[in-house]
Protein backbone atom coordinates (compact mmCIF):
# COMPACT_ATOMS: atom_id res chain seq x y z
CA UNK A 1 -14.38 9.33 3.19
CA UNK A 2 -12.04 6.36 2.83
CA UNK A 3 -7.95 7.04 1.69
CA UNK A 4 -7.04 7.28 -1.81
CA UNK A 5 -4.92 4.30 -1.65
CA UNK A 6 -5.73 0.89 -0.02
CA UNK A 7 -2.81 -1.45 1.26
CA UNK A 8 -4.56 -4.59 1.30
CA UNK A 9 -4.69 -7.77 3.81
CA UNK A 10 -1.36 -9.80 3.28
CA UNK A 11 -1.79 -12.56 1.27
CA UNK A 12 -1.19 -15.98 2.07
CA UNK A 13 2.05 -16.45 -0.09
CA UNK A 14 3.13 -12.95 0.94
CA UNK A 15 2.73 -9.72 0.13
CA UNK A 16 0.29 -6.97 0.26
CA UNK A 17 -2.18 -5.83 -3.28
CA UNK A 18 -1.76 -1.35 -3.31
CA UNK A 19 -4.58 -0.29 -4.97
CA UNK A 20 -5.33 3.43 -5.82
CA UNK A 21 -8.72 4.55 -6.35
CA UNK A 22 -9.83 1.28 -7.24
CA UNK A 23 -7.11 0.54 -9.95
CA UNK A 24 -4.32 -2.21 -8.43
CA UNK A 25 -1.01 -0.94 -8.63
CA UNK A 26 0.76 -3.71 -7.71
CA UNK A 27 1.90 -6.54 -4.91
CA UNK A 28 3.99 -5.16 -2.65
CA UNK A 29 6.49 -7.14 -0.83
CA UNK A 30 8.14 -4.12 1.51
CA UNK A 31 7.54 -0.35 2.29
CA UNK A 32 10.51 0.40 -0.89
CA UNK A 33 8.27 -1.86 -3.69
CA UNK A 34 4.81 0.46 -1.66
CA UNK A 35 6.52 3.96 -2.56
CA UNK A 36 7.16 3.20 -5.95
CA UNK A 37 4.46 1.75 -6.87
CA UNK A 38 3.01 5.21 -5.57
CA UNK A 39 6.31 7.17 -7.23
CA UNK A 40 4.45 5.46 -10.55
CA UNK A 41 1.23 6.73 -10.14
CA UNK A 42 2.53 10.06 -9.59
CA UNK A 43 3.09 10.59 -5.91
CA UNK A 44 6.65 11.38 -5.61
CA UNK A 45 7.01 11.88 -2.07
CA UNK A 46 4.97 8.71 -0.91
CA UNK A 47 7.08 7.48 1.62
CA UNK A 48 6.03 10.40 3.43
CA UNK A 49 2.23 9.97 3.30
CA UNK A 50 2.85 5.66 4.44
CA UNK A 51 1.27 6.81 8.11
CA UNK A 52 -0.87 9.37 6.74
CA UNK A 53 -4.55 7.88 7.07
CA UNK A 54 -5.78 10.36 4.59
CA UNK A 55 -4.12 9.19 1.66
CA UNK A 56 -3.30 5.17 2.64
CA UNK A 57 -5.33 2.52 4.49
CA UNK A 58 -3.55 -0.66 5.66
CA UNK A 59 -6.46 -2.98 5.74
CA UNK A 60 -6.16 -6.90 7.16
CA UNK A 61 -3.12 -6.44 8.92
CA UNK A 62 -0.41 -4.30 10.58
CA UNK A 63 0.98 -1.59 8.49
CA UNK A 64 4.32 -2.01 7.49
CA UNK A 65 3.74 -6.16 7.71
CA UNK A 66 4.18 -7.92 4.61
CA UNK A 67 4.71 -11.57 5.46
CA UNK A 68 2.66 -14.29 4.51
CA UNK A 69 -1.10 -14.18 6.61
């Protein structure tokens, strides 16, 4: 069973797509613009599930990373 919420690869002009059960919450562009995109979709304590691998997935690149690939 994959994690609820998928930090994509960065992207080449920087930036990471958050997506949440499929639905794309947003380009993030740090770990602050990552929590509230998940503040938004209800999660109010996200910061404290960033290292949790059963509710995010950093896919394509080190978590935390956010620079241009």
């Amino acid at each position: 069973m994959s994690a609820p919420i998928v930090v994509h690869r960065p992207s080449p002009t920087g930036g990471r797509r958050v997506t949440a059960g499929g639905e794309i919450l947003g380009l993030a562009y740090d770990d602050h613009d990552l929590t509230e995109f998940l503040r938004r979709a209800g999660l109010s304590d996200g910061e404290r599930i960033l290292d949790d691998p059963q509710w995010v997935e950093w896919r394509g690149g080190r978590a935390h990373q956010y620079q241009a690939a």
